[in-house]
Protein backbone atom coordinates (compact mmCIF):
# COMPACT_ATOMS: atom_id res chain seq x y z
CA UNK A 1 131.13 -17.86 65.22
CA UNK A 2 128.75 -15.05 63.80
CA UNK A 3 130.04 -13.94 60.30
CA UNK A 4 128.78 -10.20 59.51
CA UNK A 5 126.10 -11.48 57.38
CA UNK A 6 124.41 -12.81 60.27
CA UNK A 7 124.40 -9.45 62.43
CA UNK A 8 122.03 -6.73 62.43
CA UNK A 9 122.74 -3.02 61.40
CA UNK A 10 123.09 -1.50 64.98
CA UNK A 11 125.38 -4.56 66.00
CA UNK A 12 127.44 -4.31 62.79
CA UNK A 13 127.70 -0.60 64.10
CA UNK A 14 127.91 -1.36 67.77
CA UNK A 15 125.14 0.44 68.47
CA UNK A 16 123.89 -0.72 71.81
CA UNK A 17 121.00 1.14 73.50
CA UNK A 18 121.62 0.51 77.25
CA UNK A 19 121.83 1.34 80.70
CA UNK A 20 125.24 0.48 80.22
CA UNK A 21 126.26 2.62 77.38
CA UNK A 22 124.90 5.22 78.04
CA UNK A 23 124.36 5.88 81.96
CA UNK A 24 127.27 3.63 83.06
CA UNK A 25 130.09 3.87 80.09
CA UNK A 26 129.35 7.07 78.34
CA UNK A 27 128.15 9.10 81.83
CA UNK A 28 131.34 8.07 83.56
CA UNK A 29 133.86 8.76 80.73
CA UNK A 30 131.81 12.45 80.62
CA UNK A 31 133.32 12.58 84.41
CA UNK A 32 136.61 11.98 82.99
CA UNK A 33 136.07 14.95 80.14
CA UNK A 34 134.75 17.31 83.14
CA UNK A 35 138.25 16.45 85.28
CA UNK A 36 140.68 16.74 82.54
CA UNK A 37 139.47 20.16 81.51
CA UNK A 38 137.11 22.18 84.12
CA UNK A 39 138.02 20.20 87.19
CA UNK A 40 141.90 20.45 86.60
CA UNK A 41 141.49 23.59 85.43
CA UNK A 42 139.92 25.10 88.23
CA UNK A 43 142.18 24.09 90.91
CA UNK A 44 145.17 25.53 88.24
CA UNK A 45 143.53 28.49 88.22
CA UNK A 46 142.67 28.55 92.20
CA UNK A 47 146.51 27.67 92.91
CA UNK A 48 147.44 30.88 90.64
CA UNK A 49 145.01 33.15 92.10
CA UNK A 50 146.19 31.72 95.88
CA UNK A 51 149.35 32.40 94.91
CA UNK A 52 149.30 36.46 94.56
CA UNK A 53 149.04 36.48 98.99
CA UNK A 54 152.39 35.11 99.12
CA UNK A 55 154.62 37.74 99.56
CA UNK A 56 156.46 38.33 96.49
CA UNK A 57 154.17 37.36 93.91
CA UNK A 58 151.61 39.30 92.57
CA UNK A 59 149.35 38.95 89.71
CA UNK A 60 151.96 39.83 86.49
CA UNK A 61 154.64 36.57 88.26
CA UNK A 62 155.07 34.84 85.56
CA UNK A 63 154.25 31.56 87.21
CA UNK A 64 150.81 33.11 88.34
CA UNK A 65 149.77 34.75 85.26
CA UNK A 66 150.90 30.97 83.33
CA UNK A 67 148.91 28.70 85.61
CA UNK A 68 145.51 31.19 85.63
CA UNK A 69 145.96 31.12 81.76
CA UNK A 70 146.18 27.27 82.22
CA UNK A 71 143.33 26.81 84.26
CA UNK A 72 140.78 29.45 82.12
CA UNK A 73 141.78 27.92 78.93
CA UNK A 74 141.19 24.15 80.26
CA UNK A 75 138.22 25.15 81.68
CA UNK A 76 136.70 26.92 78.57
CA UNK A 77 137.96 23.31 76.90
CA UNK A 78 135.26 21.45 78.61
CA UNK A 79 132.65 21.34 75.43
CA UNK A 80 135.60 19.39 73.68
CA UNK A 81 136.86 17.64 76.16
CA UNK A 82 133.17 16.08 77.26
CA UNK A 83 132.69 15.57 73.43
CA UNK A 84 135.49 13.09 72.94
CA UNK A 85 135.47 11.42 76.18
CA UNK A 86 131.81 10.45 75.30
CA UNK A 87 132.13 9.29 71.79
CA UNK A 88 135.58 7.09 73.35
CA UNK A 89 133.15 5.38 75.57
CA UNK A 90 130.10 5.33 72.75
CA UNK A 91 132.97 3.40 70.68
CA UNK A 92 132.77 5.46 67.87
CA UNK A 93 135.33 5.26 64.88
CA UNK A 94 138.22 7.72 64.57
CA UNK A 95 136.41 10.57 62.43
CA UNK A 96 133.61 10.35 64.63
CA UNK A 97 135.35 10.63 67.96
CA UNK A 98 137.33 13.76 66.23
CA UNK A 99 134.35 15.70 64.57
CA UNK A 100 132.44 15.13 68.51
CA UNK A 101 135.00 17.81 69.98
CA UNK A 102 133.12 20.22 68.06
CA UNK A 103 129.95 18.95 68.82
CA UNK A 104 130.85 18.78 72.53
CA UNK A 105 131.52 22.58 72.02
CA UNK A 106 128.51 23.34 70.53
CA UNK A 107 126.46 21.50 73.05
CA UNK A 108 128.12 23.35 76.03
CA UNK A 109 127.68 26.75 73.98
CA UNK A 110 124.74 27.38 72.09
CA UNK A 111 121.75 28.25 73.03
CA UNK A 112 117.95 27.50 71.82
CA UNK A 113 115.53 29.07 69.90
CA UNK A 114 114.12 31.19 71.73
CA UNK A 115 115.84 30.58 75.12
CA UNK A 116 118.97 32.39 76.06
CA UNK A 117 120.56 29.44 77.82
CA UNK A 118 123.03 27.45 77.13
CA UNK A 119 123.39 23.71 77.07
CA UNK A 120 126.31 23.13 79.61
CA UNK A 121 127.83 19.85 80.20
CA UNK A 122 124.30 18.18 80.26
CA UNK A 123 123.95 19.38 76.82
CA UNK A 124 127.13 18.51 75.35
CA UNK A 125 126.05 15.51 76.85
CA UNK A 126 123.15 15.11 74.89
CA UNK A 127 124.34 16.20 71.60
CA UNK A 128 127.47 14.05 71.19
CA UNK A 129 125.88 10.82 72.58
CA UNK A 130 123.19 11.66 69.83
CA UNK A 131 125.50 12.71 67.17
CA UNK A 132 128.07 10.46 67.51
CA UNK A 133 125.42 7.92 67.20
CA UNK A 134 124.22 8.76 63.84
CA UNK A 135 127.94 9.44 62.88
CA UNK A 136 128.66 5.46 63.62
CA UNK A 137 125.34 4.80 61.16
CA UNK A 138 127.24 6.58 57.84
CA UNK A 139 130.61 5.32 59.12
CA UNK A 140 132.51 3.63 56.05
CA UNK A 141 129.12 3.12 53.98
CA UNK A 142 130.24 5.59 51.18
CA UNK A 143 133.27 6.29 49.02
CA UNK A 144 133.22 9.94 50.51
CA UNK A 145 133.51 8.55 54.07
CA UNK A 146 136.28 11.67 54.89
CA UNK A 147 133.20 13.96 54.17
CA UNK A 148 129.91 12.23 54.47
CA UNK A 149 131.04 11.30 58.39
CA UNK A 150 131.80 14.26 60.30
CA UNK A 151 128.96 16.23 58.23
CA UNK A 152 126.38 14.06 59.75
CA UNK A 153 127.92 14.06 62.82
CA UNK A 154 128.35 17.71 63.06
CA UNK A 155 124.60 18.41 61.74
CA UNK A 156 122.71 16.19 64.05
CA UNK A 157 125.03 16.85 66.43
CA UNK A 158 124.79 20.51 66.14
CA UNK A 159 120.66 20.15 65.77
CA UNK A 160 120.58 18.11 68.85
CA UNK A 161 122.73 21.30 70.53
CA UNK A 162 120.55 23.57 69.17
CA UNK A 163 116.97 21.93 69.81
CA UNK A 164 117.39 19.75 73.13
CA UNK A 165 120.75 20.83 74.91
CA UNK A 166 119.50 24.09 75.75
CA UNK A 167 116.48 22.85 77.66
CA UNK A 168 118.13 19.77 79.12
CA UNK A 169 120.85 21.73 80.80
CA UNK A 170 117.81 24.50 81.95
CA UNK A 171 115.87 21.55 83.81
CA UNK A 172 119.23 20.52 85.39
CA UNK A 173 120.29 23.68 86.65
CA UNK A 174 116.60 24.04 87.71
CA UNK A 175 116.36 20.86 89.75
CA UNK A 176 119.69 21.65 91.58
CA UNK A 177 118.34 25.10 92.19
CA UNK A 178 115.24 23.40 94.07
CA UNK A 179 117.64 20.93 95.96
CA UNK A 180 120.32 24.27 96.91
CA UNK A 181 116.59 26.04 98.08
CA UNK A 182 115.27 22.87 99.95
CA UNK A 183 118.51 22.36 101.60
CA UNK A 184 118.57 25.78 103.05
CA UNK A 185 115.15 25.07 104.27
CA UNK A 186 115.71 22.12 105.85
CA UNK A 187 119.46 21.47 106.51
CA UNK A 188 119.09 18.30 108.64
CA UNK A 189 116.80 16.50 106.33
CA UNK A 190 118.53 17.24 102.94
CA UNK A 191 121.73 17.12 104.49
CA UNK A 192 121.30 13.22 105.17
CA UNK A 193 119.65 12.47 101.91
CA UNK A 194 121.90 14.59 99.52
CA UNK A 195 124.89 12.64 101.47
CA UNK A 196 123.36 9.57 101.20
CA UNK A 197 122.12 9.41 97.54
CA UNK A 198 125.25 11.46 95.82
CA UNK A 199 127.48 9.34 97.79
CA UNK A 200 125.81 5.59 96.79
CA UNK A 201 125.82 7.53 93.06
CA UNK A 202 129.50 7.73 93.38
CA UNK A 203 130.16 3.94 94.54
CA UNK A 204 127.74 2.74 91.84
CA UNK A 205 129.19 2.69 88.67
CA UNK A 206 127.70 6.13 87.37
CA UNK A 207 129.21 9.87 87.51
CA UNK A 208 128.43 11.81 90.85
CA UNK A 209 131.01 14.57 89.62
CA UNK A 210 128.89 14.73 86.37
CA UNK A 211 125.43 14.61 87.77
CA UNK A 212 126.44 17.60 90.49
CA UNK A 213 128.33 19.44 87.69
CA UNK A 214 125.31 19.34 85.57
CA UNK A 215 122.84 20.11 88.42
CA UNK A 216 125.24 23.32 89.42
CA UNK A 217 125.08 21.93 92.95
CA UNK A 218 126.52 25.06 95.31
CA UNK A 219 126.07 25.87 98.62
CA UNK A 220 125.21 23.43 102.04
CA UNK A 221 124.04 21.11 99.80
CA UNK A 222 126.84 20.54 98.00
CA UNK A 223 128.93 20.33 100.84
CA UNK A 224 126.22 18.00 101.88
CA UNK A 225 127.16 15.84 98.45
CA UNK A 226 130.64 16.33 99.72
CA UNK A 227 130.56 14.60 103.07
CA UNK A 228 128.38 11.71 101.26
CA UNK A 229 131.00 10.56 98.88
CA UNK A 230 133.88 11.45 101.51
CA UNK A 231 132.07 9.30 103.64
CA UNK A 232 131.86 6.40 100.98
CA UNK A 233 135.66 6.47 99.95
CA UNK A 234 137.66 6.60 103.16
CA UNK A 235 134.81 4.20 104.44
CA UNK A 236 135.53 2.16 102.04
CA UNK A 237 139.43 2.44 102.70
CA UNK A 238 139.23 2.04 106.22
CA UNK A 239 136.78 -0.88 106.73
CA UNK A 240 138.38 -2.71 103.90
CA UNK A 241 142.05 -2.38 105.17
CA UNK A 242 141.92 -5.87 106.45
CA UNK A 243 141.60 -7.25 102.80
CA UNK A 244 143.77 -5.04 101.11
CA UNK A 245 146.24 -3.39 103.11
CA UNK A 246 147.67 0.31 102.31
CA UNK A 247 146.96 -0.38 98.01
CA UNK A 248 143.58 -0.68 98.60
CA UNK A 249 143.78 2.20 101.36
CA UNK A 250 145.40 4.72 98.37
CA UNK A 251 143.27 3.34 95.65
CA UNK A 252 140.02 3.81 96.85
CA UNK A 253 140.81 7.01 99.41
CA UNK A 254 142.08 8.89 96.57
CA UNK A 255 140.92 6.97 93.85
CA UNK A 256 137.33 5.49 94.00
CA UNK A 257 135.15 3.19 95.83
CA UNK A 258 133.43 2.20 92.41
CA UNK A 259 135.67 -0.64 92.65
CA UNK A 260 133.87 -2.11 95.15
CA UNK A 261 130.94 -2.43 93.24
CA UNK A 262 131.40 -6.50 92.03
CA UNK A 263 131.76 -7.12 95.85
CA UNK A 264 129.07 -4.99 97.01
CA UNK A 265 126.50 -7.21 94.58
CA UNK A 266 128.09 -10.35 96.03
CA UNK A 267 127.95 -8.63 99.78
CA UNK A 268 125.45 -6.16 100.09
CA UNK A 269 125.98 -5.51 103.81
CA UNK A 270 129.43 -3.99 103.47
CA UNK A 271 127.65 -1.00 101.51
CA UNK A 272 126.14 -0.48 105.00
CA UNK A 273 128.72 1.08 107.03
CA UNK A 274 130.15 4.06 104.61
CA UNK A 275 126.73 4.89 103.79
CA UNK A 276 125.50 5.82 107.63
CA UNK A 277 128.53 7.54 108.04
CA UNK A 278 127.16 9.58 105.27
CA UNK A 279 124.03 9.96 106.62
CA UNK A 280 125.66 11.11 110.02
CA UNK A 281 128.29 13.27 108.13
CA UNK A 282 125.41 15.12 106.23
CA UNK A 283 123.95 17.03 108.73
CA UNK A 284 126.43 17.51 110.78
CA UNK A 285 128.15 19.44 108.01
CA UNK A 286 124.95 21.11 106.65
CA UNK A 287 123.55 22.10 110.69
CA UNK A 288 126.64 22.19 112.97
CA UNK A 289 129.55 23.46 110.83
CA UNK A 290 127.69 25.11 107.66
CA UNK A 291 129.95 23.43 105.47
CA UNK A 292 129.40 24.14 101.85
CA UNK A 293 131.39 23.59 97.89
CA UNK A 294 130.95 24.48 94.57
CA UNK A 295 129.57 21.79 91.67
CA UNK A 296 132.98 21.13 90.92
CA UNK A 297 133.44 19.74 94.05
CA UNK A 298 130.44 18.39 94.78
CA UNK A 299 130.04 15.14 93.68
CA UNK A 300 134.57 14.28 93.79
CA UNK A 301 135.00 13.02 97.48
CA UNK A 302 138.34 12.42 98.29
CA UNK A 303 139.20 11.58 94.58
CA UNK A 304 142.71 13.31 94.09
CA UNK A 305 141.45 15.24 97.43
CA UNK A 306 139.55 17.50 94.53
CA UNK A 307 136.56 17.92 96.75
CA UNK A 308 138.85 19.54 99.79
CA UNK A 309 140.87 21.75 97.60
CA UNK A 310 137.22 22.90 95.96
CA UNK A 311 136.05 23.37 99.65
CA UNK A 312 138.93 25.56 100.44
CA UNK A 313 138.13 27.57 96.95
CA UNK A 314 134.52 27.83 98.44
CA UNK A 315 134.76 28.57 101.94
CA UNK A 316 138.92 30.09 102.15
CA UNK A 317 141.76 29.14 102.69
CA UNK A 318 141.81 29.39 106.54
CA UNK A 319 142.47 26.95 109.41
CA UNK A 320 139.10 26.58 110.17
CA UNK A 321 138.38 25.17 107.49
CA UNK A 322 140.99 23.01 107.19
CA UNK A 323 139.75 21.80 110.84
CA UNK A 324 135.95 21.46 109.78
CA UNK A 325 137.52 19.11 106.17
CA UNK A 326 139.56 17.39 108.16
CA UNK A 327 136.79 16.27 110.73
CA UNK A 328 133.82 15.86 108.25
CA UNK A 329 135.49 14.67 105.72
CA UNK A 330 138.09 12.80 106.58
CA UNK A 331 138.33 11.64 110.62
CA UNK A 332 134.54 11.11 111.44
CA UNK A 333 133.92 8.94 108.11
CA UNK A 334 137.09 6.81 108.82
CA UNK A 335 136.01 6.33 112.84
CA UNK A 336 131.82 6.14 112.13
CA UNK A 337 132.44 3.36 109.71
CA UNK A 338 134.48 1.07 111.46
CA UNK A 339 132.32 1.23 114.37
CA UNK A 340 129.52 0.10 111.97
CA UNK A 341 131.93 -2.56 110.23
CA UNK A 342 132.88 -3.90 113.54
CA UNK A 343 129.08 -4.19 114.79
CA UNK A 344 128.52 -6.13 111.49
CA UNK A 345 131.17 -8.14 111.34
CA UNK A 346 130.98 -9.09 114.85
CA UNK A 347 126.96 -10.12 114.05
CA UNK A 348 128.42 -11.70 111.03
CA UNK A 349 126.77 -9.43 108.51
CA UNK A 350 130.25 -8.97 107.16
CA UNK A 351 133.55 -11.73 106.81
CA UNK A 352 136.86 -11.56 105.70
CA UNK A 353 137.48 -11.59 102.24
CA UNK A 354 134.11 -9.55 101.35
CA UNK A 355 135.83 -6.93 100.36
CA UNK A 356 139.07 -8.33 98.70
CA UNK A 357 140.01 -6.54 95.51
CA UNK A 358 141.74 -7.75 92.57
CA UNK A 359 144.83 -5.83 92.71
């Protein structure tokens, strides 16, 4: 047994730099943040504003005007919300994880000497995972621990906000710009990579909701990010039904496929079939039915069907639309990856019990 003696500052600290910590852990609780403020938030707000064309109900209905003023004030929560969720999974101490709500905010808000932008998620990101950090360094080392702790936090924090967030969230905004522009361009091509790579992002144990959030993704190509990670997650459900019935059907049709990742390292072939769905999903919903979403949307899937209600908010609430989600992202994932599974398992790529969850 190592006694404390024997450790080193940054384990003493748990200070771990890591793909782990800080892409895997501290990116995915981010995601979490982003859906308990912005992402619940918006469809609050979208179910108020849907609300006024029912007859009867109009903008001052008290039910109306209370969810909008849910939505807008979870939404403008996100700084905060990002800020704790990412010193939770950074493992910082309890003044720490309280003072990074303010430095969430200030990532998300300020902007940079001499650039009128603001940080956004990416740079509330940035300065918490930095700040909180430091804040774990000064934790308990002095007598004025209450004060010492969330000054430091707050400062670097707050200087990371100031110096880097800015900048960070420009060059993310910026690259999804290029991908919204190249997507236009050529539909069929980025169509099957954006569905492809956003949706093998979401089964791998990092944030597609965060990365298409902090890239703005909009337009055909985030409906193209749509289809990809629809295409992973009722895949996933549907080919894996043998092995774990209607539980794993919910869990990872609503949920997440993440949790296939163990068996995909054991199996890689089963990562096979929901991912050419994607590809085949892509462009059919970037060329054929000019499907797009908002970043909100983007990068969800079927995750508490948050990327269909985001499509609706994007494209209106009409029955053609409900027809073109229902066939991209629902009906030709489920059929396209069966077919695939079946081929497989058949050539015995694939066997029974490859994709057995612990449940």
């Amino acid at each position: 047994m190592v006694n404390d003696n024997e450790l080193t500052f940054f384990q003493r600290k748990d200070i771990e730099i890591s793909f782990k910590r800080y892409v895997q852990d501290a990116l995915s609780a981010m995601a979490l943040g982003l859906f308990a403020s912005l992402l619940i938030g918006l469809i609050f707000k979208t179910i108020g504003e849907q609300m006024i064309n029912i007859p009867g109900f109009t903008e001052k209905t008290w039910i109306v005007s209370f969810l909008i003023l849910i939505g807008t004030t979870a939404m403008a929560m996100m700084g905060p919300a990002i800020g704790v969720a990412v010193a939770w999974a950074l493992k910082a101490p309890p003044l720490v994880l309280f003072s990074c709500a303010a430095v969430g905010q200030m990532g998300a808000t300020f902007t940079g000497f001499g650039i009128e932008f603001n940080g956004g998620p990416a740079g509330a990101f940035i300065a918490v995972a930095v700040g909180a950090e430091f804040g774990k360094m000064v934790s308990k080392e002095t007598k004025v621990d209450i004060l010492v702790t969330p000054a430091v936090t707050l400062l670097v924090g707050g200087l990371m906000a100031k110096l880097i967030g800015p900048g960070v969230g420009w060059c993310m905004l910026k690259l999804g710009e290029s991908i919204v522009t190249a997507t236009e361009w050529q539909p069929f091509v980025f169509g099957i990579f954006i569905a492809v790579v956003v949706g093998l992002v979401l089964t791998a144990p990092i944030s597609s909701a965060a990365l298409c959030i902090m890239m703005g993704l909009t337009g055909l190509a985030a409906g193209a990010a749509t289809a990809g990670c629809c295409a992973q997650m009722v895949g996933f459900a549907v080919i894996s039904f043998r092995d774990n019935g209607v539980g794993g059907l919910v869990a990872q049709g609503i949920g997440t496929s993440m949790i296939q990742v163990s068996n995909i390292v054991k199996h890689p072939w089963i990562l096979l079939p929901p991912t050419l769905a994607g590809a085949i999903t892509g462009p059919i919903s970037t060329c054929l039915l000019h499907m797009t979403n908002n970043a909100a949307g983007a990068g969800m899937g079927t995750s508490g069907l948050v990327g269909q209600i985001m499509t609706l908010t994007d494209m209106g609430f009409t029955g053609g639309v409900f027809l073109k989600i229902l066939i991209v992202q629902i009906v030709l994932p489920a059929i396209l990856s069966y077919i695939i599974y079946e081929i497989l398992r058949k050539a015995g790529k694939i066997k029974d019990g490859d994709m057995k969850l612990d449940m």
